[in-house]
Protein backbone atom coordinates (compact mmCIF):
# COMPACT_ATOMS: atom_id res chain seq x y z
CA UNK A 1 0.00 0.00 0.00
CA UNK A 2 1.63 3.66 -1.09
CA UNK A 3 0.61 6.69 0.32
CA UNK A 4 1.51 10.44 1.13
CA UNK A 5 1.10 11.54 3.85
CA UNK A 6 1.47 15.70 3.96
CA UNK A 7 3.01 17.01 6.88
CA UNK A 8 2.13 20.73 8.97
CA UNK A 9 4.88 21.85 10.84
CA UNK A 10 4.00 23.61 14.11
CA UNK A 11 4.81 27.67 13.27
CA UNK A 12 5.99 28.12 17.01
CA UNK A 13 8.68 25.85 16.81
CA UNK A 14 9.88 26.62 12.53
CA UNK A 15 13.75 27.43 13.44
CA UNK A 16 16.49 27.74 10.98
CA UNK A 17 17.27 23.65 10.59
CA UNK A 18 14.31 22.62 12.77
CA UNK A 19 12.55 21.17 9.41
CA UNK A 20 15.25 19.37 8.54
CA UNK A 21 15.76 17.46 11.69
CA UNK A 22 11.92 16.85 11.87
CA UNK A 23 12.60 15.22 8.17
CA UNK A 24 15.55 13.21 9.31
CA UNK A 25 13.21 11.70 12.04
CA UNK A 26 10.66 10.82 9.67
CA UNK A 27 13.29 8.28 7.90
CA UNK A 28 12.10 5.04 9.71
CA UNK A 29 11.39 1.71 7.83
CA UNK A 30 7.83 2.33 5.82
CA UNK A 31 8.83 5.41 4.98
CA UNK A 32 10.86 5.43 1.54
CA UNK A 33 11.20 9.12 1.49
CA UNK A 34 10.65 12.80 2.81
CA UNK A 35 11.11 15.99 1.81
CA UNK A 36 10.42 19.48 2.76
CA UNK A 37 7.73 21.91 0.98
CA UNK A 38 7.12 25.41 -0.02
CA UNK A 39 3.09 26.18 0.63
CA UNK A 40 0.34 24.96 2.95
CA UNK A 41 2.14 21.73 3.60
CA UNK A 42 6.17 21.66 4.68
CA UNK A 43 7.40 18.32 4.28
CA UNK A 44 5.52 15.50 2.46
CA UNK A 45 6.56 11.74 3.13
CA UNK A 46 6.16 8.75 0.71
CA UNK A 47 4.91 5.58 2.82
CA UNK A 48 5.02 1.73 1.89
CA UNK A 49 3.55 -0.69 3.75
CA UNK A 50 2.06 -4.20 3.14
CA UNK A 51 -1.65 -2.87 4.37
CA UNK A 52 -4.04 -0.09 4.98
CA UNK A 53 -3.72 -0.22 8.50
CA UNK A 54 0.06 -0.30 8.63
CA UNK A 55 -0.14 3.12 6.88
CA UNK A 56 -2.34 4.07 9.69
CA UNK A 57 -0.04 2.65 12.52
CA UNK A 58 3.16 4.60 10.79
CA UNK A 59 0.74 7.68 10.89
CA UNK A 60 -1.07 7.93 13.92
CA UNK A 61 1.60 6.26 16.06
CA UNK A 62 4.68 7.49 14.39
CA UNK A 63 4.75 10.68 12.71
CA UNK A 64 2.29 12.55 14.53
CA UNK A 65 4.14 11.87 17.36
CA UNK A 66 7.07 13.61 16.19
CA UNK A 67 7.62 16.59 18.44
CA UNK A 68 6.88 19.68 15.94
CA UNK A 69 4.27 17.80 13.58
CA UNK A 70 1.13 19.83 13.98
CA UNK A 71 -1.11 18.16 12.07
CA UNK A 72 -0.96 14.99 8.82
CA UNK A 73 -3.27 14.43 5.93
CA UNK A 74 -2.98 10.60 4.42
CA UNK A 75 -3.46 10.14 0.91
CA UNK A 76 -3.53 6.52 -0.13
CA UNK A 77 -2.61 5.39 -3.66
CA UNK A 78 -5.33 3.57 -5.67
CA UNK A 79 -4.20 0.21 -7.38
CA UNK A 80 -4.89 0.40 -10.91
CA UNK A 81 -5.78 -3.25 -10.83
CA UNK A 82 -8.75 -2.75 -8.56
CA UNK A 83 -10.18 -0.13 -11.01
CA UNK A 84 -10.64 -2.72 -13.93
């Protein structure tokens, strides 16, 4: 299962470098990548894991706990196979 998951940083704690080390902290095993935003969002992550609720655990249980994560918003990848 792929998703995105689009990360707020909270604006109290945006430091020079404080992005950065909140990206380095996202690198754990489901995630495959991160990297930080210009816009509404700063950093979006690319998730893989084997099922739905795996993204969930990596989201609720991982990177929202991240000290300086304000807020997520998930979106999961739709398998071409199941739309035929």
């Amino acid at each position: 299962m792929e998703a995105y998951v689009l990360v707020k940083i909270s604006a109290q704690t945006e430091h020079c470098g404080y992005a950065r080390s909140i990206v380095e902290k996202l690198m754990m095993q489901s995630v495959e990548n991160a990297q930080l935003l210009f816009g509404d969002y700063d950093i979006i992550v690319k998730v893989n894991a084997p099922k739905i609720h795996d993204v969930e655990n990596v989201v609720i249980e991982e990177i929202s706990m991240i000290d300086g994560v304000e807020s997520t918003t998930t979106l999961l990848c739709v398998d071409e196979a199941i739309l035929e």
